[in-house]
Protein backbone atom coordinates (compact mmCIF):
# COMPACT_ATOMS: atom_id res chain seq x y z
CA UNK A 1 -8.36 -14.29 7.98
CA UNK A 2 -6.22 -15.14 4.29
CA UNK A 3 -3.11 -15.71 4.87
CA UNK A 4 -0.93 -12.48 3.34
CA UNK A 5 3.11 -12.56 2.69
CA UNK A 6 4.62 -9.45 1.51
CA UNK A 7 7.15 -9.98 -1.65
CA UNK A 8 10.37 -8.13 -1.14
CA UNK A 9 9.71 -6.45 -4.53
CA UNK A 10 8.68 -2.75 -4.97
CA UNK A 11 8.43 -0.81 -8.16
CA UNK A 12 8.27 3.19 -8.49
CA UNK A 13 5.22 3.00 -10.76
CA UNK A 14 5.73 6.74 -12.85
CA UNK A 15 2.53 6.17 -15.03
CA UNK A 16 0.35 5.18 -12.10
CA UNK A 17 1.66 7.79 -9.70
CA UNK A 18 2.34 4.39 -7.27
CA UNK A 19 5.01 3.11 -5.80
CA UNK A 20 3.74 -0.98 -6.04
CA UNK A 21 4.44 -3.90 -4.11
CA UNK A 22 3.35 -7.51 -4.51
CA UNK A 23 1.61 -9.89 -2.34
CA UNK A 24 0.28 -13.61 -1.77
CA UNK A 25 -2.89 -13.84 -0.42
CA UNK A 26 -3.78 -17.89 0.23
CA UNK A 27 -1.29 -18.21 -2.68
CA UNK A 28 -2.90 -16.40 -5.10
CA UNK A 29 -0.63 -13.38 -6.32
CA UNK A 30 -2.17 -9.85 -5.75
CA UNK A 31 -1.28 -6.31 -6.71
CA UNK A 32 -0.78 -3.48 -3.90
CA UNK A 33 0.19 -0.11 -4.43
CA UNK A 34 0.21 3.25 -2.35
CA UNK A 35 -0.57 6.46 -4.14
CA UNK A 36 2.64 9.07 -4.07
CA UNK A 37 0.26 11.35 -2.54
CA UNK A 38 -1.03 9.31 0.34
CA UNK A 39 3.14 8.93 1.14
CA UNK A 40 3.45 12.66 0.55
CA UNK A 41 0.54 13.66 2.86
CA UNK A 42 1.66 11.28 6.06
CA UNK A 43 5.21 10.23 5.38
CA UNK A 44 6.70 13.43 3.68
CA UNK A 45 7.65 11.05 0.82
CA UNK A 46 9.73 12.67 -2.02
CA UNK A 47 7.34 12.64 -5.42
CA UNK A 48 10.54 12.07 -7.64
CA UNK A 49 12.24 8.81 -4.92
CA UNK A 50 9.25 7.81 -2.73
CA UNK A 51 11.03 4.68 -2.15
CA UNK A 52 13.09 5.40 0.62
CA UNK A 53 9.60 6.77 2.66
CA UNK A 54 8.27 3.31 1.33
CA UNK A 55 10.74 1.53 3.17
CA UNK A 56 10.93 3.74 6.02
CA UNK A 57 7.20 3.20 6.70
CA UNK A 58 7.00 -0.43 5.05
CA UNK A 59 5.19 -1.90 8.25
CA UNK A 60 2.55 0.22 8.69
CA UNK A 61 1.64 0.34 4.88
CA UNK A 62 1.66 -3.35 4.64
CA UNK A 63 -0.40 -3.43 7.96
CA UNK A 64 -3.06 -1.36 5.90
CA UNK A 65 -3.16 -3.26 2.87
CA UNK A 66 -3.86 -6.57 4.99
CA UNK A 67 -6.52 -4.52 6.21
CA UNK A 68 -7.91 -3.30 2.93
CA UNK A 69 -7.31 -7.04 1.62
CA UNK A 70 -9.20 -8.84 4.79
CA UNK A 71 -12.01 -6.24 3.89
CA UNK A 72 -12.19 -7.31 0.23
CA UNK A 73 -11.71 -3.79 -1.00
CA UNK A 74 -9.88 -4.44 -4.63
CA UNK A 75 -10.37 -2.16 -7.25
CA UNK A 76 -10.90 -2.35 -10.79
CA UNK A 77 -10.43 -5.44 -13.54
CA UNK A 78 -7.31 -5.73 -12.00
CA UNK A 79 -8.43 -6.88 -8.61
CA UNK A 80 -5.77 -4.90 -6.98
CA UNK A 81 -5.49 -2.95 -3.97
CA UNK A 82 -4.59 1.02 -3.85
CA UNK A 83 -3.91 2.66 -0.59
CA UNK A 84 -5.25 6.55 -0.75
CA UNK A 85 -4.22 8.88 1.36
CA UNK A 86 -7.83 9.36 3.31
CA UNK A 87 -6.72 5.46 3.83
CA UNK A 88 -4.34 6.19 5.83
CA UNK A 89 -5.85 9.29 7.45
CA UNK A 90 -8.45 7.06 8.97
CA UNK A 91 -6.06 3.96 9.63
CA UNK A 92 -3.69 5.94 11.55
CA UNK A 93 -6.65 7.79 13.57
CA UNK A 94 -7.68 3.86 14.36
CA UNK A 95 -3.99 3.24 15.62
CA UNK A 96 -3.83 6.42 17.91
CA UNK A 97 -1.36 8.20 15.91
């Protein structure tokens, strides 16, 4: 298992439709973002200020992104991970919830 820190940093990404948050993984810095409509669809995330649902719901997001990290599942040139709202559909059905 790589070992993952979450950066305090967060950025409402407009163009992206993302609200993204940085990580370390083994030291190596990696890109994370959830998509506005994953927070819409399970956190009832406002699509002009998702922040606040971001940090409302910061440790179960980050719990998914060490999850799609551990998996290897980075996307594009990038190398980045993006959590999707059937992402979280299917963690949270893992988690009971």
């Amino acid at each position: 298992m790589p070992n993952i820190q979450f950066l305090g940093n967060k950025m409402h990404d407009k163009l992206s439709n993302t609200v993204s948050f940085p990580a370390l993984v083994d030291g190596r810095a990696i890109a994370c973002a959830i998509s506005y409509e994953a927070m819409r669809d399970h956190f009832g995330a406002d699509y002009y200020d998702p922040v606040p649902a971001f940090m409302a719901h910061q440790s179960t997001i980050h719990q998914l992104a060490e999850k799609l990290i551990s998996e290897g599942r980075f996307e594009g040139d990038n190398k980045r991970i993006v959590i999707r709202s059937q992402d979280l559909t299917n963690f949270l059905k893992t988690r009971g919830r």
